[in-house]
PDB file of N, CA and C in Angstrom:
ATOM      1  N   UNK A   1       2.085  22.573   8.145  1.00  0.00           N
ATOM      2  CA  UNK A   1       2.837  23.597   7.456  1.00  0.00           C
ATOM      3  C   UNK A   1       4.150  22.965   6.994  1.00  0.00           C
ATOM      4  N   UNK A   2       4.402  23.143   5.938  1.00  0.00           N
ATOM      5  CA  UNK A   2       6.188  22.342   4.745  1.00  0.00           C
ATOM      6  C   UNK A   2       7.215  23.175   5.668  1.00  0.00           C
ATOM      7  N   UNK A   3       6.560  24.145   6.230  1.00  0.00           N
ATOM      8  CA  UNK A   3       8.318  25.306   6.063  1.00  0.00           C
ATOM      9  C   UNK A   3       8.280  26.125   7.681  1.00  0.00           C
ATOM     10  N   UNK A   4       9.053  26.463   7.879  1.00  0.00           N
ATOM     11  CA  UNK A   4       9.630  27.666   8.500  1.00  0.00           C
ATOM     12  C   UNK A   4       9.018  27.599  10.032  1.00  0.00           C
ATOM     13  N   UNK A   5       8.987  28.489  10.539  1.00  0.00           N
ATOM     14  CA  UNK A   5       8.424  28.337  12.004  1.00  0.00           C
ATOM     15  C   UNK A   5       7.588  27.226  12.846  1.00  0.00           C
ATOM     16  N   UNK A   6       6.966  27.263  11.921  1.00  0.00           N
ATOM     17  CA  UNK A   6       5.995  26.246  12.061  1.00  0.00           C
ATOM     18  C   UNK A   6       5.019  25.165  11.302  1.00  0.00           C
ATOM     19  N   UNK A   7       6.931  24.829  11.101  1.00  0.00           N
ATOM     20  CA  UNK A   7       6.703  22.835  10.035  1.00  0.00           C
ATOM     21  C   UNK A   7       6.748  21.866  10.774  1.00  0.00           C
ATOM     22  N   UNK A   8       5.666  21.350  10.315  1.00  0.00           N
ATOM     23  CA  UNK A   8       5.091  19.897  10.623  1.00  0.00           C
ATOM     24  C   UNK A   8       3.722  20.295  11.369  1.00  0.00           C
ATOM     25  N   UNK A   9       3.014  21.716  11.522  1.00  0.00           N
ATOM     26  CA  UNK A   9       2.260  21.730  12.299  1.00  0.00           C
ATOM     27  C   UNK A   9       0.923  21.883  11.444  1.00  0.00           C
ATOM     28  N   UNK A  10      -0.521  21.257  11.668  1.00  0.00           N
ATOM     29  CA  UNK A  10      -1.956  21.564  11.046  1.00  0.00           C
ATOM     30  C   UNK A  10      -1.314  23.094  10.826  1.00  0.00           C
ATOM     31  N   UNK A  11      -2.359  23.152   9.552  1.00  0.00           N
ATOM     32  CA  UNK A  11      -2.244  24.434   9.436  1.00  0.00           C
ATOM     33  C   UNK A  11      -3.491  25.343  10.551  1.00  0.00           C
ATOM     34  N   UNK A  12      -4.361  24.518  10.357  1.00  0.00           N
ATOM     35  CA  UNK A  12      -5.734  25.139  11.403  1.00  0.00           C
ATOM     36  C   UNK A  12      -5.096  25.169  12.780  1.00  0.00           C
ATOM     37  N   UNK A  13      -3.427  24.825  13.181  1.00  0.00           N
ATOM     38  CA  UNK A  13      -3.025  25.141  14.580  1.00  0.00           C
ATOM     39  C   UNK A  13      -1.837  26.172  14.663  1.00  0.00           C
ATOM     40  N   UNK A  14      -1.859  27.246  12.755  1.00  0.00           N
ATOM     41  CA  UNK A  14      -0.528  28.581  13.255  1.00  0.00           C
ATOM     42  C   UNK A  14      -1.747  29.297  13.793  1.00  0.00           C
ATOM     43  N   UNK A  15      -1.174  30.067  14.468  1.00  0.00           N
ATOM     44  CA  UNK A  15      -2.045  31.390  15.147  1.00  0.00           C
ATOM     45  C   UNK A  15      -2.089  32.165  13.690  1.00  0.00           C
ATOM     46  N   UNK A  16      -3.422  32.797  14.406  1.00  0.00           N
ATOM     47  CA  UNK A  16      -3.934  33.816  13.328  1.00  0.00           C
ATOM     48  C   UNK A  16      -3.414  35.216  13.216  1.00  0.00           C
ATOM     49  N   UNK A  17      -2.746  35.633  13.800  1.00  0.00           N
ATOM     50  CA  UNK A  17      -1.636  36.502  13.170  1.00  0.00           C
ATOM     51  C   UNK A  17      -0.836  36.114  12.463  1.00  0.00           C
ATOM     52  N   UNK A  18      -0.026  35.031  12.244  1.00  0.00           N
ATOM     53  CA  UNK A  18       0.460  34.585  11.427  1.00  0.00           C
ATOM     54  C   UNK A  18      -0.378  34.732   9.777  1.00  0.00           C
ATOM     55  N   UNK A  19      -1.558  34.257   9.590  1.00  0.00           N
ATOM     56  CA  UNK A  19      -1.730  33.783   8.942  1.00  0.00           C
ATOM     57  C   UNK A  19      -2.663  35.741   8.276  1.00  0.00           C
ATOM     58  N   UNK A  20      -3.132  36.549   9.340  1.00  0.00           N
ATOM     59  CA  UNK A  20      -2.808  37.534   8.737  1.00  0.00           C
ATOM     60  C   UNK A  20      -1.536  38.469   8.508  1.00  0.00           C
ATOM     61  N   UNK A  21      -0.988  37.884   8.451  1.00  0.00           N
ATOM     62  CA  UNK A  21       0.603  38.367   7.571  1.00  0.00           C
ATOM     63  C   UNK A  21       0.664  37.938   6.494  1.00  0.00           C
ATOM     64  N   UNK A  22       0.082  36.944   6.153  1.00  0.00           N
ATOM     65  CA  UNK A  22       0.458  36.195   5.236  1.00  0.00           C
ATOM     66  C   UNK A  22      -0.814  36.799   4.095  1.00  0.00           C
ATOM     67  N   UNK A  23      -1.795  37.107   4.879  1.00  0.00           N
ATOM     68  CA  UNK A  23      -2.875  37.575   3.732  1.00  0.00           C
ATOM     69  C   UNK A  23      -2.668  39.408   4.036  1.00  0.00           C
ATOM     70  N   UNK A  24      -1.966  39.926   4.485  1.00  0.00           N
ATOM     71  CA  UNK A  24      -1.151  40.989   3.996  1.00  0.00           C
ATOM     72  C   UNK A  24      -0.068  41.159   2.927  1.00  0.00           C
ATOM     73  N   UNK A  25       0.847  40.549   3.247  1.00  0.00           N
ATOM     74  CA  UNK A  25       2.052  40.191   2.269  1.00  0.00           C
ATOM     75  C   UNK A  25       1.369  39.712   0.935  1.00  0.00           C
ATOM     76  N   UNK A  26       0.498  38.542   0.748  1.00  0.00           N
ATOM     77  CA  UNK A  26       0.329  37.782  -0.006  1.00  0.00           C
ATOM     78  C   UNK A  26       0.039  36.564   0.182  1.00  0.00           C
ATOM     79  N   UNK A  27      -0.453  35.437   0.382  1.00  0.00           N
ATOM     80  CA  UNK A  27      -0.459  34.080   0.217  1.00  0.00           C
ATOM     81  C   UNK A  27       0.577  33.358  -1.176  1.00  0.00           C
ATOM     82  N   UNK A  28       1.539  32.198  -0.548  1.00  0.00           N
ATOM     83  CA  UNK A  28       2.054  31.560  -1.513  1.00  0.00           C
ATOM     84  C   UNK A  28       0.967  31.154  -2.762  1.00  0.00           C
ATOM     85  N   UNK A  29       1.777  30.854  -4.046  1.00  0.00           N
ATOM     86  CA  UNK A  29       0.817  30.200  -5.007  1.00  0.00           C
ATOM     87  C   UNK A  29       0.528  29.012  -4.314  1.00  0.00           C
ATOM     88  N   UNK A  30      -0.547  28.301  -5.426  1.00  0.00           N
ATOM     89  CA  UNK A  30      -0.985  26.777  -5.655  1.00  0.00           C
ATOM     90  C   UNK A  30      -2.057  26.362  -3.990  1.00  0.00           C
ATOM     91  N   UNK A  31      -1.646  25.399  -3.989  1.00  0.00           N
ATOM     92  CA  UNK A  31      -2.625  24.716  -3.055  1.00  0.00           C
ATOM     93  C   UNK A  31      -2.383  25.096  -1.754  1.00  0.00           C
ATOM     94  N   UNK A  32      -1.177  25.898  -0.974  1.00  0.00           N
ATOM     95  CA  UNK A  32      -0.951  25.978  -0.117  1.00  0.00           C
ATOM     96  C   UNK A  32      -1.463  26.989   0.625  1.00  0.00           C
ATOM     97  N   UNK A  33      -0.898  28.298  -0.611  1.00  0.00           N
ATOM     98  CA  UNK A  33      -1.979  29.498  -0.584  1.00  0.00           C
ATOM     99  C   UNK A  33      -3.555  29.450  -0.497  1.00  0.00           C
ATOM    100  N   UNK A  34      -4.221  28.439  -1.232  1.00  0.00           N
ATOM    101  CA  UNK A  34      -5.713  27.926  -0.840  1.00  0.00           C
ATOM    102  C   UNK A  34      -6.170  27.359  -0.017  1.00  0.00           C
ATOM    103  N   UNK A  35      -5.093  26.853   0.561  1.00  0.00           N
ATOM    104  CA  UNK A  35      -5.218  26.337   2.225  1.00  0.00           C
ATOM    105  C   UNK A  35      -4.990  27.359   3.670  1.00  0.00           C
ATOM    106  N   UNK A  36      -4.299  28.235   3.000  1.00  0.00           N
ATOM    107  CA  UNK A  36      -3.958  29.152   4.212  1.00  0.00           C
ATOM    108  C   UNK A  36      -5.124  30.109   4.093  1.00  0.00           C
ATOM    109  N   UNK A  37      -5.783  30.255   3.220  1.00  0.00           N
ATOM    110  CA  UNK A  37      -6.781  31.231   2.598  1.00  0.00           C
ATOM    111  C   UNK A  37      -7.232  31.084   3.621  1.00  0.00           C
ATOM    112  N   UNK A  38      -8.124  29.847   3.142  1.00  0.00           N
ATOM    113  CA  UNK A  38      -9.435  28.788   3.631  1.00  0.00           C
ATOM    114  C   UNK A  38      -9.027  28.794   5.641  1.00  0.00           C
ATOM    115  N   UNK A  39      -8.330  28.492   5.782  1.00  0.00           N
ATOM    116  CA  UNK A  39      -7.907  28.660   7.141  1.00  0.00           C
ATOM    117  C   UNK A  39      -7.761  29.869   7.894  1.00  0.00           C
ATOM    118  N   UNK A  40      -7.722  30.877   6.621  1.00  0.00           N
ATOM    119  CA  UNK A  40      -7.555  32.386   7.862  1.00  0.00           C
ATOM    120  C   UNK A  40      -9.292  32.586   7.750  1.00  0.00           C
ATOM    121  N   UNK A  41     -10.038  32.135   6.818  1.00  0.00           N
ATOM    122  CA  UNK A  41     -11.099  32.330   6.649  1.00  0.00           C
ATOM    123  C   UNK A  41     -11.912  31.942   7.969  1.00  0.00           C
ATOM    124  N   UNK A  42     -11.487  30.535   7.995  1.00  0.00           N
ATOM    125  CA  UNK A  42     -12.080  29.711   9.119  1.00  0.00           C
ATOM    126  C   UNK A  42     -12.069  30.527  10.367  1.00  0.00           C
ATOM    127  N   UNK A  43     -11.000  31.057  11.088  1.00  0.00           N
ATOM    128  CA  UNK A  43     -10.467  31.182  12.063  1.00  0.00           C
ATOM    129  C   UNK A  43     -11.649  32.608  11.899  1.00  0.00           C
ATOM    130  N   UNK A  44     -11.223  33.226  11.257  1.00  0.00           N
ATOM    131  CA  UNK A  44     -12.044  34.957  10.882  1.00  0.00           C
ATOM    132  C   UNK A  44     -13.516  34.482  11.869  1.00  0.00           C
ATOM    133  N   UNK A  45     -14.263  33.942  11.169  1.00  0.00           N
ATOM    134  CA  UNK A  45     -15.412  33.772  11.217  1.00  0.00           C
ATOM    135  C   UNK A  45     -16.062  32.816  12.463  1.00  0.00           C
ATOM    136  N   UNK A  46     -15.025  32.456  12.895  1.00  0.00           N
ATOM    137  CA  UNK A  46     -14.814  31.927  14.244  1.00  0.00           C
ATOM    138  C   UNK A  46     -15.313  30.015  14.279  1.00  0.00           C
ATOM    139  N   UNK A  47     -15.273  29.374  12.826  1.00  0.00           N
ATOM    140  CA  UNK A  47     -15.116  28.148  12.873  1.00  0.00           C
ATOM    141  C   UNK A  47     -14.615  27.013  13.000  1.00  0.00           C
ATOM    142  N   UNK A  48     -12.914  27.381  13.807  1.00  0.00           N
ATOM    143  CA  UNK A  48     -11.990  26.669  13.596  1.00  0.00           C
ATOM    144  C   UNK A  48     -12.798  25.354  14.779  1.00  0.00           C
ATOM    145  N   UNK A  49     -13.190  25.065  15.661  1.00  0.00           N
ATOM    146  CA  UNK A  49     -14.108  24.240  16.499  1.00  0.00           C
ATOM    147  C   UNK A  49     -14.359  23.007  15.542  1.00  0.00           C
ATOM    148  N   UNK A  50     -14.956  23.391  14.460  1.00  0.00           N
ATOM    149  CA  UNK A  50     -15.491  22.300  13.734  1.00  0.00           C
ATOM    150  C   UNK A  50     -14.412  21.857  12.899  1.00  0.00           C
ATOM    151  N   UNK A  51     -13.619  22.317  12.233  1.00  0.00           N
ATOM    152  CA  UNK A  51     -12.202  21.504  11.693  1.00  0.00           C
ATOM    153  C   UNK A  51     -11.529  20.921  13.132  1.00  0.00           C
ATOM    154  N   UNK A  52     -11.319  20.886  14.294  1.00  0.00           N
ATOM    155  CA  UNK A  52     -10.555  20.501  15.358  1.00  0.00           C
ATOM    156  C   UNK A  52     -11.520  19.488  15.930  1.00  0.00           C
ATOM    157  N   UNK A  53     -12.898  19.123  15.435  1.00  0.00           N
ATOM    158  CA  UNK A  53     -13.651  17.725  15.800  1.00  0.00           C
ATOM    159  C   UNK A  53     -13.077  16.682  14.421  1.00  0.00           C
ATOM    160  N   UNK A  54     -12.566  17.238  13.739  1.00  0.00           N
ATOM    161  CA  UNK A  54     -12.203  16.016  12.733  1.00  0.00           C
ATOM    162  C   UNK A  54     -10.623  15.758  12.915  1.00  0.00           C
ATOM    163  N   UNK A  55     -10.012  16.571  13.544  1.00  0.00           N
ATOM    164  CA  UNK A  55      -8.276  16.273  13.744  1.00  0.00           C
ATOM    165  C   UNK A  55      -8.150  15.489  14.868  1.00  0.00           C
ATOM    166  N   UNK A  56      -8.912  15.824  15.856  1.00  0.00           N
ATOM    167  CA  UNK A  56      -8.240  15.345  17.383  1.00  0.00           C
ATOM    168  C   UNK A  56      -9.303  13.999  17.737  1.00  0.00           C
TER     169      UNK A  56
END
């Protein structure tokens, strides 16, 4: 994450409340917003497991 609470961290490691706030409010434009998408998506559907075999 670039900013705020939680910069410098994977994005696949803000908690998912966070990240539904963010798809309440809105998602930023551009690529970041398509990343946070894609990541609340992940988490939703309960796949974050398989992005965390390619980080760690």
């Amino acid at each position: 994450m670039p900013f705020g609470k939680y910069k410098d961290r994977y994005l696949i490691d803000l908690p998912e409340a966070y990240l539904v706030w963010f798809r309440q409010k809105g998602f930023p434009e551009g690529k970041l917003g398509r990343y946070l998408q894609e990541v609340h998506e992940l988490k939703v559907n309960g796949l974050e497991p398989l992005v965390r075999k390619f980080i760690r």
